[in-house]
PDB file of N, CA and C in Angstrom:
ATOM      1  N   UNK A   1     138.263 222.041 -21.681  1.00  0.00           N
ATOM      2  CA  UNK A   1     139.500 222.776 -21.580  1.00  0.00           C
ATOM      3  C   UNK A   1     139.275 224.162 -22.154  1.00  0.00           C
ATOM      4  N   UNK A   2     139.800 225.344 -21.317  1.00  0.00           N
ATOM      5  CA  UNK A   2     139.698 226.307 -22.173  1.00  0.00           C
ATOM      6  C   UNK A   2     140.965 227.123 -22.397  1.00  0.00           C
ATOM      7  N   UNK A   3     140.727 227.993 -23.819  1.00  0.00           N
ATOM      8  CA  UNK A   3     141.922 228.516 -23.932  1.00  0.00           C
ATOM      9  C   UNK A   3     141.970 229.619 -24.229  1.00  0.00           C
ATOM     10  N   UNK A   4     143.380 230.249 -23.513  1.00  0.00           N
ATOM     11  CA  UNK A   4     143.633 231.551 -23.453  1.00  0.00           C
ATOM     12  C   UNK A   4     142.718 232.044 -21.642  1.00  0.00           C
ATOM     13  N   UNK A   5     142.340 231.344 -21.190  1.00  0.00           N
ATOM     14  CA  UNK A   5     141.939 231.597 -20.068  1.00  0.00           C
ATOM     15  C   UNK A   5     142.113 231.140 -18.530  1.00  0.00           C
ATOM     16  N   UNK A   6     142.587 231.344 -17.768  1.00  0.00           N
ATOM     17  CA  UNK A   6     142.932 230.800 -16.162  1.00  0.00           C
ATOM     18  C   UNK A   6     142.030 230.906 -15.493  1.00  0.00           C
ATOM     19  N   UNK A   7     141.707 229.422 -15.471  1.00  0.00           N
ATOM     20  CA  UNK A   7     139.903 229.523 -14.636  1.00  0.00           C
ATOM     21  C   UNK A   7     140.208 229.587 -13.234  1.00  0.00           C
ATOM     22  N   UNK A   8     141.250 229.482 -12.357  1.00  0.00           N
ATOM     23  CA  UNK A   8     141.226 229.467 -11.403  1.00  0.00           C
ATOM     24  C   UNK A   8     141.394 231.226 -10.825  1.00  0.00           C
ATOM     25  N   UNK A   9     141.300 232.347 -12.043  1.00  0.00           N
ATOM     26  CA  UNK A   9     141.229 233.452 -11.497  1.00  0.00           C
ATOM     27  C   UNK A   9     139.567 233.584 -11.129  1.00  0.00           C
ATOM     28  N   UNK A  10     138.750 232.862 -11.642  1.00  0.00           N
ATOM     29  CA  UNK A  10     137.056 233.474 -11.747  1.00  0.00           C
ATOM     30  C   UNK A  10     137.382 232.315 -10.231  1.00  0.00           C
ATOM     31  N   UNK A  11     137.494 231.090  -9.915  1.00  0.00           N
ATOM     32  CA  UNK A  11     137.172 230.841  -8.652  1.00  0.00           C
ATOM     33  C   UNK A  11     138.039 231.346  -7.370  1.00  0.00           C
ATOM     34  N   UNK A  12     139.037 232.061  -7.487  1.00  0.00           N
ATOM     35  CA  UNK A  12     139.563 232.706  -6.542  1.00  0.00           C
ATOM     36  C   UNK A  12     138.642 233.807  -6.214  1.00  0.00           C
ATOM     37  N   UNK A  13     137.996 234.812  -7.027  1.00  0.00           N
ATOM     38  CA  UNK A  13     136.958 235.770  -7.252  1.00  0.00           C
ATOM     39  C   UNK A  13     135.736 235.341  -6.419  1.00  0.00           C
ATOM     40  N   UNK A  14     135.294 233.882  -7.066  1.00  0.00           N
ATOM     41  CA  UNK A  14     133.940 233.863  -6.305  1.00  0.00           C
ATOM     42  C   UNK A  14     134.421 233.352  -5.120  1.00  0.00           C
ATOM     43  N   UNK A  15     135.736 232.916  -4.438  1.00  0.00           N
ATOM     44  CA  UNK A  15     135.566 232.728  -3.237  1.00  0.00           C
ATOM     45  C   UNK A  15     135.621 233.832  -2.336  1.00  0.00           C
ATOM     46  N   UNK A  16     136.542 234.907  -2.804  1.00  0.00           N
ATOM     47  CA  UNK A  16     136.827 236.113  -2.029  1.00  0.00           C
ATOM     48  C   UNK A  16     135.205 236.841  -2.026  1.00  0.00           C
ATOM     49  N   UNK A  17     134.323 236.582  -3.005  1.00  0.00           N
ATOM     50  CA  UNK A  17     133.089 236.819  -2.270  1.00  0.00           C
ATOM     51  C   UNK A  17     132.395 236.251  -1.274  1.00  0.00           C
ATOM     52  N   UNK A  18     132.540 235.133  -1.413  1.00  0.00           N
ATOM     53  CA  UNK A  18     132.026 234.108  -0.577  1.00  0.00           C
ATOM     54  C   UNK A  18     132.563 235.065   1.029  1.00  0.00           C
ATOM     55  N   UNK A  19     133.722 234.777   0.842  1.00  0.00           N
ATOM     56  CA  UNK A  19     134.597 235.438   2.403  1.00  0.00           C
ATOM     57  C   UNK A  19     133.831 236.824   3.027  1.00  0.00           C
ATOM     58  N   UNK A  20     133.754 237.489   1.822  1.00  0.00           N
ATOM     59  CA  UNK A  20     132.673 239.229   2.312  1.00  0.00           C
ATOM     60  C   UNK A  20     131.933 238.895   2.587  1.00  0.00           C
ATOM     61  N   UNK A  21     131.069 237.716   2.235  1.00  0.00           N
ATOM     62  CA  UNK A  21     129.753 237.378   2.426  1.00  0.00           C
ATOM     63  C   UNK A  21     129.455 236.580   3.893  1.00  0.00           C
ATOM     64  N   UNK A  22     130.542 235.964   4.232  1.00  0.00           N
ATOM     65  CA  UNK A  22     130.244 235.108   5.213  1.00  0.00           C
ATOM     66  C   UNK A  22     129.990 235.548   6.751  1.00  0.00           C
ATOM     67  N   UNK A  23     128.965 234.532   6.887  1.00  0.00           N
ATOM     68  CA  UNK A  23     128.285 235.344   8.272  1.00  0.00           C
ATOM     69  C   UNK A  23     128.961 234.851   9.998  1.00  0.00           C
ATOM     70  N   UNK A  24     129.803 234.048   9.839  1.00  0.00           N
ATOM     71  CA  UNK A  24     130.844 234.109  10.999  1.00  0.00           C
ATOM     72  C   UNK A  24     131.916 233.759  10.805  1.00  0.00           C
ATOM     73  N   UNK A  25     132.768 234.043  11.278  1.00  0.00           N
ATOM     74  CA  UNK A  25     134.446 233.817  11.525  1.00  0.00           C
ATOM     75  C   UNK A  25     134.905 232.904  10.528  1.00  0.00           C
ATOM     76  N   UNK A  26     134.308 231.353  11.185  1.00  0.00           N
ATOM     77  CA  UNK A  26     134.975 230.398  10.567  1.00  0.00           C
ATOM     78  C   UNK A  26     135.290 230.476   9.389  1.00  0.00           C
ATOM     79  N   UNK A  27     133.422 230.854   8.536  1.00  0.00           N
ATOM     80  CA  UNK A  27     133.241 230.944   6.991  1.00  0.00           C
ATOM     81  C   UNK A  27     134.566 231.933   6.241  1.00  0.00           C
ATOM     82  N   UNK A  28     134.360 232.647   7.178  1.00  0.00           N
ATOM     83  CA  UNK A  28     135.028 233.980   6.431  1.00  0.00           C
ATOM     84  C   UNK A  28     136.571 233.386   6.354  1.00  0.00           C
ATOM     85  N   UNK A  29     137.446 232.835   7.327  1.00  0.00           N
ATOM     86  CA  UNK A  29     138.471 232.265   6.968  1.00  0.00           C
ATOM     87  C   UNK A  29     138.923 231.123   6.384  1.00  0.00           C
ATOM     88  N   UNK A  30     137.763 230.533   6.489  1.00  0.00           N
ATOM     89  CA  UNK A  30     137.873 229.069   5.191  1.00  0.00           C
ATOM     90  C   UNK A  30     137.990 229.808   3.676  1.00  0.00           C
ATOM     91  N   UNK A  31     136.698 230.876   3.478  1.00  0.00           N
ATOM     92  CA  UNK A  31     137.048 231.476   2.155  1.00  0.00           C
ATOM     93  C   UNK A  31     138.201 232.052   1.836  1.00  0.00           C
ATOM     94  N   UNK A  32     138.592 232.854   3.199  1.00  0.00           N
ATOM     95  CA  UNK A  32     139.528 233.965   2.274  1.00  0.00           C
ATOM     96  C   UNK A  32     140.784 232.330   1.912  1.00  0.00           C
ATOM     97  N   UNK A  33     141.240 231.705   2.930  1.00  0.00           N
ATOM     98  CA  UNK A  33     142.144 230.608   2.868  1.00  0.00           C
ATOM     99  C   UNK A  33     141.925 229.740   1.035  1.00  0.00           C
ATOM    100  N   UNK A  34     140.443 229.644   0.851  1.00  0.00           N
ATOM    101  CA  UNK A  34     140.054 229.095  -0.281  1.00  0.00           C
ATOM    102  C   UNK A  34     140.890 229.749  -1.482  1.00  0.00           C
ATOM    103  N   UNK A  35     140.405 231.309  -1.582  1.00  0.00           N
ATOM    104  CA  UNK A  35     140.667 232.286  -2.149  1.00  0.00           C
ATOM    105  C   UNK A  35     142.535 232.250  -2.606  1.00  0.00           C
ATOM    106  N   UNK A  36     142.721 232.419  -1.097  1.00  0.00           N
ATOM    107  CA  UNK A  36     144.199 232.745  -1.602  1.00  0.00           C
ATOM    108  C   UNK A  36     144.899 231.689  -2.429  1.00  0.00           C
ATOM    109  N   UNK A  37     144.407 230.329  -1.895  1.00  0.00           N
ATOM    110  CA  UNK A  37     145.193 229.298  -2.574  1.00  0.00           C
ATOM    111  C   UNK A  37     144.425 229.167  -4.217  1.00  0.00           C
ATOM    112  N   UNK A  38     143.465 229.242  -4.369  1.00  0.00           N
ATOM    113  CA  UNK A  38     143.122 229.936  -5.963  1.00  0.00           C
ATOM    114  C   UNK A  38     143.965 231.102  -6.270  1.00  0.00           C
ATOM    115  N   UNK A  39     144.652 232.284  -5.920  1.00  0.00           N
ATOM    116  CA  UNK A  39     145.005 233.098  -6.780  1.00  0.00           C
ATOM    117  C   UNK A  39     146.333 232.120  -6.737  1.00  0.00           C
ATOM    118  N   UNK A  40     147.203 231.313  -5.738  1.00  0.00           N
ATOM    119  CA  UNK A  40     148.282 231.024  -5.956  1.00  0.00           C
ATOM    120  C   UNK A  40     148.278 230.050  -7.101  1.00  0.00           C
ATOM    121  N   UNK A  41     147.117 229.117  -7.139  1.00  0.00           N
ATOM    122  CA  UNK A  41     146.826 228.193  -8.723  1.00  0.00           C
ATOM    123  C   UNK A  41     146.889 228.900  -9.761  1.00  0.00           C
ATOM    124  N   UNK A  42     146.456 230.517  -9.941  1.00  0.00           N
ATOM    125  CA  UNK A  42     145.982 230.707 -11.165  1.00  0.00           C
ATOM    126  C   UNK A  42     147.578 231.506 -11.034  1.00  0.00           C
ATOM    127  N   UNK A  43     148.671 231.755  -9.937  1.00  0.00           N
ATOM    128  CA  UNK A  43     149.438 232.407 -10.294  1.00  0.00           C
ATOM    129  C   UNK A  43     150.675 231.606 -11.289  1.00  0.00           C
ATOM    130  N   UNK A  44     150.649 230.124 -10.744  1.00  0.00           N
ATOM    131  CA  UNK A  44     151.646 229.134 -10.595  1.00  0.00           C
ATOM    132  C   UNK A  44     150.832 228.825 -12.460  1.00  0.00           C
ATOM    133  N   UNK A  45     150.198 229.156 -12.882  1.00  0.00           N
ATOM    134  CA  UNK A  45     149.322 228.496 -14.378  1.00  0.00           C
ATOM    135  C   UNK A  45     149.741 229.905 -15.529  1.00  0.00           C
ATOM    136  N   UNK A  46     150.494 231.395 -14.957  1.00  0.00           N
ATOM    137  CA  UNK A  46     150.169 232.037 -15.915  1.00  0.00           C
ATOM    138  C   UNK A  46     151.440 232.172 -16.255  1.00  0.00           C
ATOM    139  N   UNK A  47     151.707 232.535 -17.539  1.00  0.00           N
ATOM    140  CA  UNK A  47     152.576 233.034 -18.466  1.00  0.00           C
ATOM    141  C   UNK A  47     153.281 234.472 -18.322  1.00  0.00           C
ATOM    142  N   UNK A  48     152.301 235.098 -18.363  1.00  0.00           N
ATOM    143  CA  UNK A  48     152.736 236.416 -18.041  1.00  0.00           C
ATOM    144  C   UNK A  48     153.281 237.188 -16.520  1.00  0.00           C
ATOM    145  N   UNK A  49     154.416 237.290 -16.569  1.00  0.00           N
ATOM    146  CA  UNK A  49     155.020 237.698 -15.333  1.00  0.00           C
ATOM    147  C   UNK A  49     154.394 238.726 -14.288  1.00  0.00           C
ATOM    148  N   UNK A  50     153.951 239.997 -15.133  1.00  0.00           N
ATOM    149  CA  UNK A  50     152.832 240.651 -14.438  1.00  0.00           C
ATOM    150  C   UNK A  50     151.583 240.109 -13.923  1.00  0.00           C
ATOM    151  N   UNK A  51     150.708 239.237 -14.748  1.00  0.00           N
ATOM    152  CA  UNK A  51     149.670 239.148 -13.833  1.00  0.00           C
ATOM    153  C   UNK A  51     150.013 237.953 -13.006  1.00  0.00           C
ATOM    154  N   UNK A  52     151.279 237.233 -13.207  1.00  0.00           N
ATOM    155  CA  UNK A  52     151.863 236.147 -11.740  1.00  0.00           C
ATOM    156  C   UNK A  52     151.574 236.550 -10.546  1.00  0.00           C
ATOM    157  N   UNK A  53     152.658 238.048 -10.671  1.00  0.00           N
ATOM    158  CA  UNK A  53     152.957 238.526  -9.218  1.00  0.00           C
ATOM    159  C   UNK A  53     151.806 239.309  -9.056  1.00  0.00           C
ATOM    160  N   UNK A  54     150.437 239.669 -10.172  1.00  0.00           N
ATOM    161  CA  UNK A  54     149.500 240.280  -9.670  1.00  0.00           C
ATOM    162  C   UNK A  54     148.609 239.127  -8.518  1.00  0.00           C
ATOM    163  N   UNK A  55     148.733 237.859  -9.146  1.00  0.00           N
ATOM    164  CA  UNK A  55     148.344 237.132  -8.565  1.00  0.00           C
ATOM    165  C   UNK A  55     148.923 236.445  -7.076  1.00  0.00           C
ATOM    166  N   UNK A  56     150.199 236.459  -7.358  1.00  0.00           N
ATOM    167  CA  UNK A  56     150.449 236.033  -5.893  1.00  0.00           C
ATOM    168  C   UNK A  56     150.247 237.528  -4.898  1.00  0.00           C
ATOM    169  N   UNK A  57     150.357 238.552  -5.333  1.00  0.00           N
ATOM    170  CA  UNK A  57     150.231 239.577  -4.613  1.00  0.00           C
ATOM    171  C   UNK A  57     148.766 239.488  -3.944  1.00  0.00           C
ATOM    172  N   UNK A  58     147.254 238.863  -4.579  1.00  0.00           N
ATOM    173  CA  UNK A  58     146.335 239.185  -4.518  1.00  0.00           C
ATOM    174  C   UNK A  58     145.983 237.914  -3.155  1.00  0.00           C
ATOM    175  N   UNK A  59     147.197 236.320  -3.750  1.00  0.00           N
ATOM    176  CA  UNK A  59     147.297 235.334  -2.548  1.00  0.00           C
ATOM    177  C   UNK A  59     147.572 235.901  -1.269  1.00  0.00           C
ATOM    178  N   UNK A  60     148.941 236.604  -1.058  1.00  0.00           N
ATOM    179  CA  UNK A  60     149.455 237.321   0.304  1.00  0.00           C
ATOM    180  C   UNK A  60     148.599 237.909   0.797  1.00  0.00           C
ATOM    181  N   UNK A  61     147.373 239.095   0.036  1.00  0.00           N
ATOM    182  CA  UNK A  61     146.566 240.063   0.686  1.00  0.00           C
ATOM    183  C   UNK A  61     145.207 238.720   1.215  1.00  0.00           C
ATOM    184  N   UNK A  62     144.683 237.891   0.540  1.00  0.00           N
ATOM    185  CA  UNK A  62     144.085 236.839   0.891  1.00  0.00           C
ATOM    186  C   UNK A  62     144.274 236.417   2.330  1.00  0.00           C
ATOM    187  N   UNK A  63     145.492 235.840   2.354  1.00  0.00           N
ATOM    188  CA  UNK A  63     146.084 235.177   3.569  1.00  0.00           C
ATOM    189  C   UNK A  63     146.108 235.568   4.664  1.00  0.00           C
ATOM    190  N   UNK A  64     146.707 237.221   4.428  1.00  0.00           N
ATOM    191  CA  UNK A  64     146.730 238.685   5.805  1.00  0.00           C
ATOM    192  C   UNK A  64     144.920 238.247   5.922  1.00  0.00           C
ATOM    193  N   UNK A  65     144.032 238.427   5.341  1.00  0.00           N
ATOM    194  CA  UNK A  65     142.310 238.447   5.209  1.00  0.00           C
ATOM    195  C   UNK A  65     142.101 237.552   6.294  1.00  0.00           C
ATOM    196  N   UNK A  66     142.514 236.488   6.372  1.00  0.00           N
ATOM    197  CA  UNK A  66     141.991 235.418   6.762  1.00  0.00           C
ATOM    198  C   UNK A  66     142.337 235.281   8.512  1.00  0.00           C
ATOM    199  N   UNK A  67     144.069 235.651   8.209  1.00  0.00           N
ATOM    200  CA  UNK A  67     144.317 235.761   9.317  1.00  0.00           C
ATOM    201  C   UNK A  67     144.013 237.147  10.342  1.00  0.00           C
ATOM    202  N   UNK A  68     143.794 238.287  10.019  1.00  0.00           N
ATOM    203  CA  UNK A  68     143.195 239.121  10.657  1.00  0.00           C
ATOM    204  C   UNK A  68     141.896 238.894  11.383  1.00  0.00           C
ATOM    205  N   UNK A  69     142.366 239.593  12.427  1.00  0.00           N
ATOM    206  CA  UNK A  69     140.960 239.244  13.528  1.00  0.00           C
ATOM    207  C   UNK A  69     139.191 239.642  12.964  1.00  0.00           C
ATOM    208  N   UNK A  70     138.715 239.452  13.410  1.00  0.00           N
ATOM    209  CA  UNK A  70     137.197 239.824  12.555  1.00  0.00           C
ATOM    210  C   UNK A  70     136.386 240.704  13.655  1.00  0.00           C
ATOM    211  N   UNK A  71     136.294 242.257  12.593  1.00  0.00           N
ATOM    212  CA  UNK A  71     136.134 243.214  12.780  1.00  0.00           C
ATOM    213  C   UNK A  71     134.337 243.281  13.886  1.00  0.00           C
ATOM    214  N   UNK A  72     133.975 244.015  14.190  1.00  0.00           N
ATOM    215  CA  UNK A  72     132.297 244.355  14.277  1.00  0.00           C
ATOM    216  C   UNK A  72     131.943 244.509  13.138  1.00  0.00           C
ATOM    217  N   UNK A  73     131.552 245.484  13.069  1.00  0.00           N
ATOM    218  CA  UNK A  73     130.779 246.296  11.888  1.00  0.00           C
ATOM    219  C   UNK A  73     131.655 246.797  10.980  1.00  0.00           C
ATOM    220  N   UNK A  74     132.437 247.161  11.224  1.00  0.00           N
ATOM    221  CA  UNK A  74     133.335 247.507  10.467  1.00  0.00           C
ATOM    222  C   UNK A  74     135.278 247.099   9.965  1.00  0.00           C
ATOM    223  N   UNK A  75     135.204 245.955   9.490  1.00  0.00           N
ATOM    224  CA  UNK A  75     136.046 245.107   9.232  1.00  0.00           C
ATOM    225  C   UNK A  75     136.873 246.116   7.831  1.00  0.00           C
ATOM    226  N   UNK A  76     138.234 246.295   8.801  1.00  0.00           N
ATOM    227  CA  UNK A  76     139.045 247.105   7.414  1.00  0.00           C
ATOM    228  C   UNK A  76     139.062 246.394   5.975  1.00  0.00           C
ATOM    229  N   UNK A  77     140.074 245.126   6.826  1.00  0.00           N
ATOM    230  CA  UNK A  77     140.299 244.182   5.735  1.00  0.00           C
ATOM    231  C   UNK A  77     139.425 243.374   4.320  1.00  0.00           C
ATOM    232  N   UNK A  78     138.001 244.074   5.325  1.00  0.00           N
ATOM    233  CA  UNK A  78     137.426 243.214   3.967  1.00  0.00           C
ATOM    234  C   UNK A  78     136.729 244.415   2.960  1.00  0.00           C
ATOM    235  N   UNK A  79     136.523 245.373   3.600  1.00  0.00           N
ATOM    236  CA  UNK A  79     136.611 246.657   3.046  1.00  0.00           C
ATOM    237  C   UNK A  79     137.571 247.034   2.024  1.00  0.00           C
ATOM    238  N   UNK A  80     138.703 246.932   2.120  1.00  0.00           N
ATOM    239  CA  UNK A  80     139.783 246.655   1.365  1.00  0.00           C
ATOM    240  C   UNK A  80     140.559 245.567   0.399  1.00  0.00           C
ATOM    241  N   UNK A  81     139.607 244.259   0.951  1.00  0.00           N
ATOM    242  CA  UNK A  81     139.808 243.506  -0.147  1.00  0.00           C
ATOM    243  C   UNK A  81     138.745 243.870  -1.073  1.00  0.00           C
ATOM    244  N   UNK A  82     137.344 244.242  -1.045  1.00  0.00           N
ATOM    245  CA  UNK A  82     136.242 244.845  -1.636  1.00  0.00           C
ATOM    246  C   UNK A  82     136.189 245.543  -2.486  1.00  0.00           C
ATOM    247  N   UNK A  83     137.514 246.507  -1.714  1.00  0.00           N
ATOM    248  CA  UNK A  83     138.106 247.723  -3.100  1.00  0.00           C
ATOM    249  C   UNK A  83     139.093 246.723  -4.119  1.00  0.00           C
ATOM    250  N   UNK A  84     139.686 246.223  -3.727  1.00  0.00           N
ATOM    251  CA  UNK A  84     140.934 245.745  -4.479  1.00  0.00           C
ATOM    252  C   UNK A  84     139.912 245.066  -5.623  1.00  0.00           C
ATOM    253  N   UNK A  85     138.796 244.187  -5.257  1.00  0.00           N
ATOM    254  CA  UNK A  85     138.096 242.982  -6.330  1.00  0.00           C
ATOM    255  C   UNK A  85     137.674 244.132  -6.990  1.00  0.00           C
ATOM    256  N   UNK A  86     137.180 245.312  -6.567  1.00  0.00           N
ATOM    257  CA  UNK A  86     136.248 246.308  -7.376  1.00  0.00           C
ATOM    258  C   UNK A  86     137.089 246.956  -8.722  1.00  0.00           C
ATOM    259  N   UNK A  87     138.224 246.510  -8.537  1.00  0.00           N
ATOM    260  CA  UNK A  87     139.122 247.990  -9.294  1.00  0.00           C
ATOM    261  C   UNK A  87     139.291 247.056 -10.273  1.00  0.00           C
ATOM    262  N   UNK A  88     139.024 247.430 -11.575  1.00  0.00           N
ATOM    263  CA  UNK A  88     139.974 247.136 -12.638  1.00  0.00           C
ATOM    264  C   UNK A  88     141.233 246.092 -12.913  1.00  0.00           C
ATOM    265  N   UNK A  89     141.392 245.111 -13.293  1.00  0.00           N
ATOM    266  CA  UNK A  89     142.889 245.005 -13.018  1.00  0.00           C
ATOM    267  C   UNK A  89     143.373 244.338 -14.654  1.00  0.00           C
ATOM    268  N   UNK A  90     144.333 243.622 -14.056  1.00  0.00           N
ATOM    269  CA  UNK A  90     144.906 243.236 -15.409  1.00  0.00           C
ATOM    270  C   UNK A  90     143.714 241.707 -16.443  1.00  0.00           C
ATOM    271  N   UNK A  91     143.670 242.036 -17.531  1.00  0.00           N
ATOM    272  CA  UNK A  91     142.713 240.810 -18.263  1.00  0.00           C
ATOM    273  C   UNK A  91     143.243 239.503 -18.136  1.00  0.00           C
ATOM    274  N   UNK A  92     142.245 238.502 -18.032  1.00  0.00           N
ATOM    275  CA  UNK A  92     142.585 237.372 -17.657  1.00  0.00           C
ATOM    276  C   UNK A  92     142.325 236.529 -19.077  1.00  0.00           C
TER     277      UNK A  92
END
């Protein structure tokens, strides 16, 4: 058990990599699908009202991920989820 910490934010994380990473369709929407329903665990587990809705906010952008069509070479969405994992956010 750990404390002071929401482990289901580090596996929402490694799945939304998993999703950038994945090399066809399917993968990529099983992850982001993985993903989102991890940020909604770690949203439905936290205390703090801000990083809730940071978290369900991060589920919704997940979900749009998954369901968006899959790009060539250049896929907005995951470009943009890429930025979003990259930036800073609130401590977990």
């Amino acid at each position: 058990m750990s404390f002071g910490r929401n482990p289901h934010v580090a596996k929402a994380e490694i799945a939304e990599q998993k999703a950038l990473l994945a090399r066809d369709n399917t993968a990529r929407e099983q992850a982001w699908r993985e993903a989102a329903r991890q940020w909604d665990r770690a949203a439905e587990r936290e205390n703090d009202d801000a990083r809730s809705q940071s978290y369900s906010d991060r589920a919704q952008a997940a979900r749009n991920n998954a369901d968006a069509p899959a790009g060539g070479d250049g896929d907005t969405n995951a470009d943009e989820a890429a930025q979003a994992a990259a930036k800073p956010g609130l401590p977990n």
